[in-house]
N, C-alpha and C. Protein backbone atom coordinates (compact mmCIF):
# COMPACT_ATOMS: atom_id res chain seq x y z
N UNK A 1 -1.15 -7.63 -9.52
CA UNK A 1 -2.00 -6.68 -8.84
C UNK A 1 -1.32 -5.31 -8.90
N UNK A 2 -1.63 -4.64 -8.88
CA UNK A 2 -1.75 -2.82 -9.34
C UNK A 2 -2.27 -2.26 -7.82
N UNK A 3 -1.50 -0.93 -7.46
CA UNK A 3 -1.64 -0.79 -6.18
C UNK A 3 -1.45 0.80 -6.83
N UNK A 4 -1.70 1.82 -6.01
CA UNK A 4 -1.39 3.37 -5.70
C UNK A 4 -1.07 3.91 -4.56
N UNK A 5 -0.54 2.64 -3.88
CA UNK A 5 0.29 3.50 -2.78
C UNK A 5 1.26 4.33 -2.76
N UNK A 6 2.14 4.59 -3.95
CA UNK A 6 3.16 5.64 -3.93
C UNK A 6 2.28 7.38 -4.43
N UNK A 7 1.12 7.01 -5.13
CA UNK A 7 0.53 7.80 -5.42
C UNK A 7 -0.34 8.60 -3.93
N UNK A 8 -0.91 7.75 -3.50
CA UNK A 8 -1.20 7.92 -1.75
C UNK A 8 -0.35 8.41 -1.05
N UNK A 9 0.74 8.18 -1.42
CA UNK A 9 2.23 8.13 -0.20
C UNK A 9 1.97 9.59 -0.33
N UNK A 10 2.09 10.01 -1.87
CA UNK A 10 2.74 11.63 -2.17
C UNK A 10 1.96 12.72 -1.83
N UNK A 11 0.13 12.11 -1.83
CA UNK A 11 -0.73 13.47 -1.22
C UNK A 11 -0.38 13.05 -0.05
N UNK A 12 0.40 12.54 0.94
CA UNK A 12 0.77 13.34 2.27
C UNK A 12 1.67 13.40 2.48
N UNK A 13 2.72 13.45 1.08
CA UNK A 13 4.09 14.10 1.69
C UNK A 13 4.72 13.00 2.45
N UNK A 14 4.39 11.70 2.35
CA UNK A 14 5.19 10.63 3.17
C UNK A 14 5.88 10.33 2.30
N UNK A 15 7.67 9.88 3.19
CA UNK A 15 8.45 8.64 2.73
C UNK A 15 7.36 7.21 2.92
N UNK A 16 8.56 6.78 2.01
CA UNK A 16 7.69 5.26 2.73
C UNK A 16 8.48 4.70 3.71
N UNK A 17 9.54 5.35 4.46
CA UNK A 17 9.77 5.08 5.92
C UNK A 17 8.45 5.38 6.71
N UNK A 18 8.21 6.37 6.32
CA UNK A 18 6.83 7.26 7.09
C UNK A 18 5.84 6.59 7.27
N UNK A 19 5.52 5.53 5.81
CA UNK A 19 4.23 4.67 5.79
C UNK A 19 4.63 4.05 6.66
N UNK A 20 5.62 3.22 6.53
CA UNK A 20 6.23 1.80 7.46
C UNK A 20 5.96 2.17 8.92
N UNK A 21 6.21 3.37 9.24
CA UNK A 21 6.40 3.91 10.85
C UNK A 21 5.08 4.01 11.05
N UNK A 22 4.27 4.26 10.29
CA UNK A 22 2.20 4.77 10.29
C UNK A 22 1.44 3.23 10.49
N UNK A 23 2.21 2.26 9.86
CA UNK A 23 1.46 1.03 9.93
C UNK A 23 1.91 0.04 10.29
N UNK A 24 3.50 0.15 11.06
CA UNK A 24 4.19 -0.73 11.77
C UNK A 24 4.71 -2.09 10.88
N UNK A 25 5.18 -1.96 9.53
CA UNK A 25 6.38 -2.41 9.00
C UNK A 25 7.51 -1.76 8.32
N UNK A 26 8.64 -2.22 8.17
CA UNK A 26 9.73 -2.50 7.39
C UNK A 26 9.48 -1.13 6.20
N UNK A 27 10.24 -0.51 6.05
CA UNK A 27 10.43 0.09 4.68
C UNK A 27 10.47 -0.49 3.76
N UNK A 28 11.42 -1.51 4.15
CA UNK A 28 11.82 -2.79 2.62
C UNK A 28 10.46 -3.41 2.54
N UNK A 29 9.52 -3.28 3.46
CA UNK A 29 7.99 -4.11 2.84
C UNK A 29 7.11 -3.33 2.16
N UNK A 30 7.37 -1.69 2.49
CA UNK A 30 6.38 -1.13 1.35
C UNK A 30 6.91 -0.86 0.63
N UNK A 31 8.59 -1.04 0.26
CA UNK A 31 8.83 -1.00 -1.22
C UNK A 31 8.81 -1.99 -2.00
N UNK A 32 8.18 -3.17 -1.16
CA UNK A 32 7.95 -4.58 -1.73
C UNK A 32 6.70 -4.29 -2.38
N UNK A 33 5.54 -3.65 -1.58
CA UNK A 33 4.48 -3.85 -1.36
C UNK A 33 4.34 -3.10 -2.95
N UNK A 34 4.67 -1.87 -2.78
CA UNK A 34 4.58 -0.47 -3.80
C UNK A 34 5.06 -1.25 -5.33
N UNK A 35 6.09 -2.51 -5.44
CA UNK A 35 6.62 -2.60 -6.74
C UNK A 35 6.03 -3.82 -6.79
N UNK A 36 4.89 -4.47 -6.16
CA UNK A 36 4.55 -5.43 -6.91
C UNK A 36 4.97 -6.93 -6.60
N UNK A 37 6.05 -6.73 -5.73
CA UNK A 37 6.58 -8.22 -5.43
C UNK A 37 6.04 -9.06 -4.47
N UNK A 38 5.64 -8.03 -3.61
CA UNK A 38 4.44 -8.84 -2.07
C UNK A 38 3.37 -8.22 -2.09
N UNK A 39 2.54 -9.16 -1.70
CA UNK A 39 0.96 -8.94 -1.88
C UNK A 39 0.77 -8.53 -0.55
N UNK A 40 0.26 -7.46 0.25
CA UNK A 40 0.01 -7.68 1.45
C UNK A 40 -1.30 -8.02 1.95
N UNK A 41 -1.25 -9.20 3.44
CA UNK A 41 -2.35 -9.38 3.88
C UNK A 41 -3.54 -8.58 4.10
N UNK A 42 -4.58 -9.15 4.13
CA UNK A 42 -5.91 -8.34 4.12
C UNK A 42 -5.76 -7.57 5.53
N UNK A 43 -5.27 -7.29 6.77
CA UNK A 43 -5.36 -6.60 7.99
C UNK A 43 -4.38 -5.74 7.55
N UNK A 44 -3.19 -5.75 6.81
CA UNK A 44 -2.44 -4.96 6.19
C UNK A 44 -2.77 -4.14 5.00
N UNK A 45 -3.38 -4.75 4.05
CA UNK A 45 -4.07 -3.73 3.05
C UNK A 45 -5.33 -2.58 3.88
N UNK A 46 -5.71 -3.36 4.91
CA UNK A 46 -7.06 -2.72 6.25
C UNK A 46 -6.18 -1.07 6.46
N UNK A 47 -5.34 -1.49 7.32
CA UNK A 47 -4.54 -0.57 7.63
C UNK A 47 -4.16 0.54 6.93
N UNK A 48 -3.37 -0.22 5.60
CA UNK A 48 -2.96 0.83 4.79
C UNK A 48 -4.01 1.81 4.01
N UNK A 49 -5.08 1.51 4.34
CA UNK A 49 -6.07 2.13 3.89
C UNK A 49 -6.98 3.18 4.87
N UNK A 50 -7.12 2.75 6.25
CA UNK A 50 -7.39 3.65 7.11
C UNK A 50 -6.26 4.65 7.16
N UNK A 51 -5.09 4.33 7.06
CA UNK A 51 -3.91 5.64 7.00
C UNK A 51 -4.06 6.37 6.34
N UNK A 52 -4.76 6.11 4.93
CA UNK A 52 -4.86 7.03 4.05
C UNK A 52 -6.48 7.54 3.39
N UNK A 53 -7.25 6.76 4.54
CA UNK A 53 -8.62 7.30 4.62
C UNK A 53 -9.50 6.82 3.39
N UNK A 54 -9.44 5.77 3.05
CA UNK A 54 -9.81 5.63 1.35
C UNK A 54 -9.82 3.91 1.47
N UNK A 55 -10.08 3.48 0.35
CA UNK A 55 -10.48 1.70 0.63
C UNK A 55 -9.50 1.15 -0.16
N UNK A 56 -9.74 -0.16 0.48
CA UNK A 56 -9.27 -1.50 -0.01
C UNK A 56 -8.62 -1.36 -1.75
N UNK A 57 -10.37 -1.11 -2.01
CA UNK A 57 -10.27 -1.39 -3.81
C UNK A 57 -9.58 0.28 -4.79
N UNK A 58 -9.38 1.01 -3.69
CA UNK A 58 -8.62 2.14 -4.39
C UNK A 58 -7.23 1.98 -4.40
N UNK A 59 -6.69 1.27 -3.08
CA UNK A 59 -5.54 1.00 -3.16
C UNK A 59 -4.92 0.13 -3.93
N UNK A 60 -5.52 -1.12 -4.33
CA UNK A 60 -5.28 -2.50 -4.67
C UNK A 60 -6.15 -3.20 -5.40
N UNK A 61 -5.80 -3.00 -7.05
CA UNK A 61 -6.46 -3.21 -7.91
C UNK A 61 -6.10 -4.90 -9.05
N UNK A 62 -6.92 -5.33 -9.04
CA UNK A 62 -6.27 -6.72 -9.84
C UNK A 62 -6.11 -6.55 -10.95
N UNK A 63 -5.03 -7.05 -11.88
CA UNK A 63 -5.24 -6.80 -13.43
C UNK A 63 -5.65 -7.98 -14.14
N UNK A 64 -5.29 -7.83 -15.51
CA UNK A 64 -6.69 -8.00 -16.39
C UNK A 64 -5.74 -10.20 -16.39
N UNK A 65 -6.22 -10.97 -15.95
CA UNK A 65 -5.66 -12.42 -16.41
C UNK A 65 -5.43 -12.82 -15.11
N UNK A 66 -5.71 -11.95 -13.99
CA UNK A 66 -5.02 -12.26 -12.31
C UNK A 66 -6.69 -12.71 -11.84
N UNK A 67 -7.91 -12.46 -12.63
CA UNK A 67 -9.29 -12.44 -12.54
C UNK A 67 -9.73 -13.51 -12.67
């Protein structure tokens, strides 16, 4: 899965301490989240998406054999 949260992160000028502190985890989970290694739950992808005002499927995209 393919995500743009670091791309998100940067139009507001957030660390991703910043995200972590905005959506109440771990730094080490959105640099999990950001490289691909953890998938995050659907109330967590919710979140990370009201933070940044924009949806689900902009953030978190499936690639092509994950279908």
């Amino acid at each position: 899965m393919r995500n743009t949260i670091k791309v998100e992160r940067a139009k507001k000028n957030w660390t991703q301490a910043d995200l972590a502190k905005e959506i109440g985890i771990s730094r080490q989970a959105v640099n999990s989240i950001e490289t691909g290694k953890f998938t995050p739950s659907t109330l967590l992808a919710l979140r990370m998406a009201k933070v940044f005002e924009t949806t689900v499927e902009i953030l978190f995209q499936m690639e092509e054999g994950n279908i």
